[in-house]
Protein backbone atom coordinates (compact mmCIF):
# COMPACT_ATOMS: atom_id res chain seq x y z
CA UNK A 1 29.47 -94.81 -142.27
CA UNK A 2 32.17 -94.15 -144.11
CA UNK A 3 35.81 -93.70 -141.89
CA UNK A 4 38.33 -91.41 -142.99
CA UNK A 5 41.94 -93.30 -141.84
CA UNK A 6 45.17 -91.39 -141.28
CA UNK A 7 48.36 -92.63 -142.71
CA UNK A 8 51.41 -93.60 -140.57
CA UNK A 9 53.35 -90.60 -140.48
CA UNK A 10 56.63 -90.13 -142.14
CA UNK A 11 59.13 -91.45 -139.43
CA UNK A 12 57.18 -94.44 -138.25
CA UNK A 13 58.68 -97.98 -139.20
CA UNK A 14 61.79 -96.91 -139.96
CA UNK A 15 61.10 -94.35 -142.52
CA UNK A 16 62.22 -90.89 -142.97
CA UNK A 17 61.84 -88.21 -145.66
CA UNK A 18 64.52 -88.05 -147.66
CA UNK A 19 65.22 -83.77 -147.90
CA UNK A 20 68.13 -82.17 -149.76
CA UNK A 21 70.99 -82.13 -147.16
CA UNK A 22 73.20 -79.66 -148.67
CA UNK A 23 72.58 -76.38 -151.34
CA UNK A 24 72.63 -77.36 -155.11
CA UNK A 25 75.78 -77.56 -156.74
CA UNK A 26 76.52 -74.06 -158.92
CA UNK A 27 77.50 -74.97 -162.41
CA UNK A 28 79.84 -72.51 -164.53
CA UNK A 29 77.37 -73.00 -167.40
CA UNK A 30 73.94 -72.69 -165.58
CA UNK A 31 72.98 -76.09 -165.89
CA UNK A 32 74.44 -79.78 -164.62
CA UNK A 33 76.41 -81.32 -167.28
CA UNK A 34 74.19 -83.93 -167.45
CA UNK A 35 70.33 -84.55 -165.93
CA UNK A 36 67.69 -86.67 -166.63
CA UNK A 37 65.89 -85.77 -170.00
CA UNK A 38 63.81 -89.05 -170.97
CA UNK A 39 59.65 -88.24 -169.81
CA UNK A 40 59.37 -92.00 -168.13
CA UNK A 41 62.24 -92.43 -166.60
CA UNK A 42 61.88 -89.05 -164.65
CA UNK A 43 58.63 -90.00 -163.42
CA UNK A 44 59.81 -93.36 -162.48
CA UNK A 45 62.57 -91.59 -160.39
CA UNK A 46 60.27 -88.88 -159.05
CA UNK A 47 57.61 -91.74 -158.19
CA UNK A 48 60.61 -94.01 -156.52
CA UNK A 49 61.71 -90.84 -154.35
CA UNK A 50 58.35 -89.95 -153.24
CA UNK A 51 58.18 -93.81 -151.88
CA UNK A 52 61.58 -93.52 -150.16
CA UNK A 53 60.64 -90.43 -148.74
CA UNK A 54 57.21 -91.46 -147.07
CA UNK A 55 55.84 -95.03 -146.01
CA UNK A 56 53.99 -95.28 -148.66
CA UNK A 57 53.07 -98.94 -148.02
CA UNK A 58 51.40 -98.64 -144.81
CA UNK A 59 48.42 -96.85 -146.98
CA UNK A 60 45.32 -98.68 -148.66
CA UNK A 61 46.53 -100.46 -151.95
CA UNK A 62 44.02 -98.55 -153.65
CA UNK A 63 45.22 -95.34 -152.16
CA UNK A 64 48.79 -95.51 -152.71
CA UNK A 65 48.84 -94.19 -156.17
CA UNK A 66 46.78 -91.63 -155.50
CA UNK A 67 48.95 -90.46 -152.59
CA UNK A 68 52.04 -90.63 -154.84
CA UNK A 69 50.60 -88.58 -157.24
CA UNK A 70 49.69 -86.24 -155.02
CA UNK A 71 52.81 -85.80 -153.36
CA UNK A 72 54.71 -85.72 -156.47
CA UNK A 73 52.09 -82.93 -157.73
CA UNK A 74 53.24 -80.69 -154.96
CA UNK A 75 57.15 -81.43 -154.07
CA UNK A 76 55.74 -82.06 -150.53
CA UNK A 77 56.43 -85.07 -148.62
CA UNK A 78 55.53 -83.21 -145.69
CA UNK A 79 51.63 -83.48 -146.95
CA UNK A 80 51.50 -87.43 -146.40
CA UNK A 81 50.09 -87.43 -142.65
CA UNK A 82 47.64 -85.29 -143.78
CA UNK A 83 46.16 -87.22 -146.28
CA UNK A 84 42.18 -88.52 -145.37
CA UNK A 85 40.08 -91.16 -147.29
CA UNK A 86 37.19 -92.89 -146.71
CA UNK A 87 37.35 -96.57 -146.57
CA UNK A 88 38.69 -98.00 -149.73
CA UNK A 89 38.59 -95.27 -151.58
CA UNK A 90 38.45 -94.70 -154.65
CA UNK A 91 36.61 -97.45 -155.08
CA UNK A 92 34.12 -98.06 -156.65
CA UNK A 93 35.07 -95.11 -158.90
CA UNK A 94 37.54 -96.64 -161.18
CA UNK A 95 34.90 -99.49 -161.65
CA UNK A 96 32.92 -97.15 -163.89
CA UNK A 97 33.41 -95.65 -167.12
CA UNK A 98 34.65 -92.61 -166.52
CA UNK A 99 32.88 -90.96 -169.36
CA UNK A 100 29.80 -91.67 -168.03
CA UNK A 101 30.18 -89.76 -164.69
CA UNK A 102 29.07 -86.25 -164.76
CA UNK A 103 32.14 -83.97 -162.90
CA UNK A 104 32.24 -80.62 -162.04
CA UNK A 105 35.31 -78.29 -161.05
CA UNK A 106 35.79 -75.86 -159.05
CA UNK A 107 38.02 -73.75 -161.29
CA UNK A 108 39.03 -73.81 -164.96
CA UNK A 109 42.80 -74.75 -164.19
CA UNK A 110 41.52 -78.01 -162.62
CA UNK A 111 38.94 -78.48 -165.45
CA UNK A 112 42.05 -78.50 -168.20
CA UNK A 113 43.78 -80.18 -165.65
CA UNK A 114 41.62 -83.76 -165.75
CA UNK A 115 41.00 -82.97 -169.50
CA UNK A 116 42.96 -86.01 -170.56
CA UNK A 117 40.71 -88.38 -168.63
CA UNK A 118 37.51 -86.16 -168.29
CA UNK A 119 37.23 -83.86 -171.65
CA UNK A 120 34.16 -83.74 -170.70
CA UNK A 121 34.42 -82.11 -167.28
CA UNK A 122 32.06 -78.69 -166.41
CA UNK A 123 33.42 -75.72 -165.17
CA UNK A 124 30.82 -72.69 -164.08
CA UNK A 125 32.64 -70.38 -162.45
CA UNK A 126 32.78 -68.14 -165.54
CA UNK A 127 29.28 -68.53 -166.39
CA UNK A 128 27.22 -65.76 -167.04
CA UNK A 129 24.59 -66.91 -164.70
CA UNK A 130 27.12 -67.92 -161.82
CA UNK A 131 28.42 -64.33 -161.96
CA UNK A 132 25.27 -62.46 -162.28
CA UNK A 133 24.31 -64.72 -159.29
CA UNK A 134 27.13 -63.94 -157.10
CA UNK A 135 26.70 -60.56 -157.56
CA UNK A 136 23.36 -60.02 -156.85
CA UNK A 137 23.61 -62.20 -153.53
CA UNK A 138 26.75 -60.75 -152.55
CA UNK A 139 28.73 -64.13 -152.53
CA UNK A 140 31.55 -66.19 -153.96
CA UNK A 141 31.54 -67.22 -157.69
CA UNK A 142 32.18 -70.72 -156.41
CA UNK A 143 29.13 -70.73 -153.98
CA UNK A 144 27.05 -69.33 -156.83
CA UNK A 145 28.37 -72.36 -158.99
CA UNK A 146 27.37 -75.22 -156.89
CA UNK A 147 24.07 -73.65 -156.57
CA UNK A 148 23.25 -73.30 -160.37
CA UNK A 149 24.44 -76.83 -160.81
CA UNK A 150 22.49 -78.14 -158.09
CA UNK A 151 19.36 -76.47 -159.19
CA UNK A 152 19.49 -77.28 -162.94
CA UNK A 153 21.52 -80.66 -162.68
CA UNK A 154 19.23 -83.98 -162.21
CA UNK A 155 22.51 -85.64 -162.06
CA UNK A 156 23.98 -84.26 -158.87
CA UNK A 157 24.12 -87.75 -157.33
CA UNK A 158 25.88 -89.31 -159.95
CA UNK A 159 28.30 -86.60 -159.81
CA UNK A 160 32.12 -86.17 -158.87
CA UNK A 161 32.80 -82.97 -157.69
CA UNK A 162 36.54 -81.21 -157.71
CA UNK A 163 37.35 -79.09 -155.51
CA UNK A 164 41.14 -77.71 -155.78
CA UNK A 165 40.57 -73.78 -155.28
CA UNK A 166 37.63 -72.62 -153.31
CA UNK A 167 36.77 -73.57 -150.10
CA UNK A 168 33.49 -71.80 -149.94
CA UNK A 169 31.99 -74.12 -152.95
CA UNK A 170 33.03 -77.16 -150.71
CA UNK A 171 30.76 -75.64 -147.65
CA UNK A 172 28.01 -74.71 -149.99
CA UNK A 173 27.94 -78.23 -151.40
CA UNK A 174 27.79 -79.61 -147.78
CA UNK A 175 25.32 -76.70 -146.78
CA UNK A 176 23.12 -78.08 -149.22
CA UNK A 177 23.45 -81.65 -148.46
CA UNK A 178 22.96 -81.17 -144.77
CA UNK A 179 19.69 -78.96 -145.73
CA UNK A 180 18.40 -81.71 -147.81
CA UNK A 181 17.97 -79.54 -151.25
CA UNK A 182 20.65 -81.71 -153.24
CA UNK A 183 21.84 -85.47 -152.94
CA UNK A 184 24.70 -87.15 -151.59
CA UNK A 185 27.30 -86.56 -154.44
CA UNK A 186 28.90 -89.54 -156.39
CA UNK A 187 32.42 -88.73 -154.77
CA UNK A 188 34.11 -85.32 -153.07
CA UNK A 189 37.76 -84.65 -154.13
CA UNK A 190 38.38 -82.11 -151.67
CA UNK A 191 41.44 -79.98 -151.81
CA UNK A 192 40.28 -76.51 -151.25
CA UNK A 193 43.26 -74.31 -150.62
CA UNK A 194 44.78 -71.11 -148.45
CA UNK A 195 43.87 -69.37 -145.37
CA UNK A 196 40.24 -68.48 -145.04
CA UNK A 197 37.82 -71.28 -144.78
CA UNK A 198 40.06 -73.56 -146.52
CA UNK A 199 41.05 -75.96 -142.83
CA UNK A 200 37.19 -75.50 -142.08
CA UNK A 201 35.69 -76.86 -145.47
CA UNK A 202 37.98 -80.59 -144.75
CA UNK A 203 36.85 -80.30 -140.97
CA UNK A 204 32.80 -80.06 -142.62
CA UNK A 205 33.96 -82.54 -144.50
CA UNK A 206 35.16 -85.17 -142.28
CA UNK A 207 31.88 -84.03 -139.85
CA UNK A 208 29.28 -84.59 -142.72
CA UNK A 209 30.59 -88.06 -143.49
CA UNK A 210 30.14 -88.89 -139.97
CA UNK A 211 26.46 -89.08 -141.00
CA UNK A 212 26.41 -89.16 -144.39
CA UNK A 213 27.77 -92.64 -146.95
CA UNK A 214 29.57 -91.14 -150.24
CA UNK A 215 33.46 -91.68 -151.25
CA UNK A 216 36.03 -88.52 -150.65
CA UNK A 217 39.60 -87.84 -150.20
CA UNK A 218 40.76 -84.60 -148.59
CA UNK A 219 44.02 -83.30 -147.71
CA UNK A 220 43.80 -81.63 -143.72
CA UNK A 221 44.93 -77.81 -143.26
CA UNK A 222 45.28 -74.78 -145.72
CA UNK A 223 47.54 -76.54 -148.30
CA UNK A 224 45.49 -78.15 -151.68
CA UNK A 225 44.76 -76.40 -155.16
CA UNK A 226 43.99 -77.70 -158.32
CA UNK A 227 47.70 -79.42 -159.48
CA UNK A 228 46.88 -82.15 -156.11
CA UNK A 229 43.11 -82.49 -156.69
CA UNK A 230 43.99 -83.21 -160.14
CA UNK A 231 46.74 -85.49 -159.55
CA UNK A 232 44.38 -87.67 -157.18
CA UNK A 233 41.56 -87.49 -160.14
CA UNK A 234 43.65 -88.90 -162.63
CA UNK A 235 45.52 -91.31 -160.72
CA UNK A 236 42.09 -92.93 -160.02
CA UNK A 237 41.42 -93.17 -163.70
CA UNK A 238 44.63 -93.41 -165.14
CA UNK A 239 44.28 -97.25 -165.30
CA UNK A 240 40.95 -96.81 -167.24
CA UNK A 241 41.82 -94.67 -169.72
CA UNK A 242 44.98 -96.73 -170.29
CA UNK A 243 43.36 -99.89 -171.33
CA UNK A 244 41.08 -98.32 -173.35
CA UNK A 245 43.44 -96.85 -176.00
């Protein structure tokens, strides 16, 4: 069974978030005289404060870049203690070509989002079927997604799903699980976001893995959306992707 772990929260060990102690300077000009400009070394610094800001290290190996990224994604060290993952995770995802896993998102920003390292990622919220479905049953576009994929898709256990917008497309994919008319899904990034159903999907979540084996990651309360689930998706296969070009 997998066991989603908690990180040490920021404070323990001698850590503490680093936070802006004072207002930003005003410049005369609009802008500091001088600021970082080169693309790696700002993400080096950006990556570096994130670690100085949270303990980091007290995480999984294997989870630690994710988390960074994630954090990073949303200017948020405050997100850290709510970070869950099953055991290990994300392996044994990285272990496998990543074009040969079937993923589907949740929304089309998250879709363009993993382009880079998925181009060939599936989006159905704007498909004419999905729509026509969610009308006529008088629910959400992203319940009547995970429903046309499940039905039509002989791959649904080989596949990663994304979730970074809609909490009701998490539920129906666990709804469906728990009623036996789909298969345990490859992996669950789960980051639905906002104030309706969003803190319930990650508690269904963390309940359906009590009896239930598949990889996920989740992030605990209403924050989420598609920039963190697609920083934790491509952190997992950034390594990948970078060895083979």
């Amino acid at each position: 069974m997998p066991k989603l772990t908690p990180p040490t929260p920021p404070g323990s060990q001698g850590h503490s978030p680093e936070y802006p102690k004072e207002h930003p300077p005003e410049y005369s000009q609009g802008c500091p005289p001088e600021y970082p400009q080169e693309p790696n070394a700002i993400t080096r610094l950006s990556f570096e404060r994130v670690r100085n800001a949270c303990p980091i290290e007290t995480l999984p190996e294997p989870l630690q870049p994710l988390a960074v990224r994630m954090i990073h994604a949303c200017g948020n060290p405050e997100i850290f203690p709510h970070i869950r993952a099953t055991k290990n995770f994300p392996h044994p995802l990285p272990a496998t070509p990543v074009e040969n896993i079937p993923v589907l998102c949740d929304s089309a920003m998250l879709r363009i989002a993993i382009r880079q390292h998925a181009p060939h990622a599936q989006c159905l919220i704007h498909n004419p079927k999905t729509k026509r479905r969610a009308r006529q049953n008088n629910i959400t576009k992203g319940m009547a997604a995970i429903d046309l994929y499940c039905e039509n898709n002989n791959a649904v256990s080989d596949t990663l799903f994304l979730f970074g917008a809609a909490p009701t497309a998490l539920l129906r994919l666990l709804q469906l699980v728990r009623e036996q008319h789909c298969p345990l899904p490859k992996a669950v990034f789960a980051f639905p976001v906002g104030f309706v159903s969003a803190v319930e999907s990650k508690q269904a979540l963390l309940e359906a893995l009590q009896h239930h084996s598949f990889p996920a990651i989740t992030l605990l309360g209403t924050l989420g959306g598609s920039a963190i689930a697609a920083a934790a998706f491509n952190a997992t296969f950034e390594r990948q992707t970078s060895r083979q070009r």
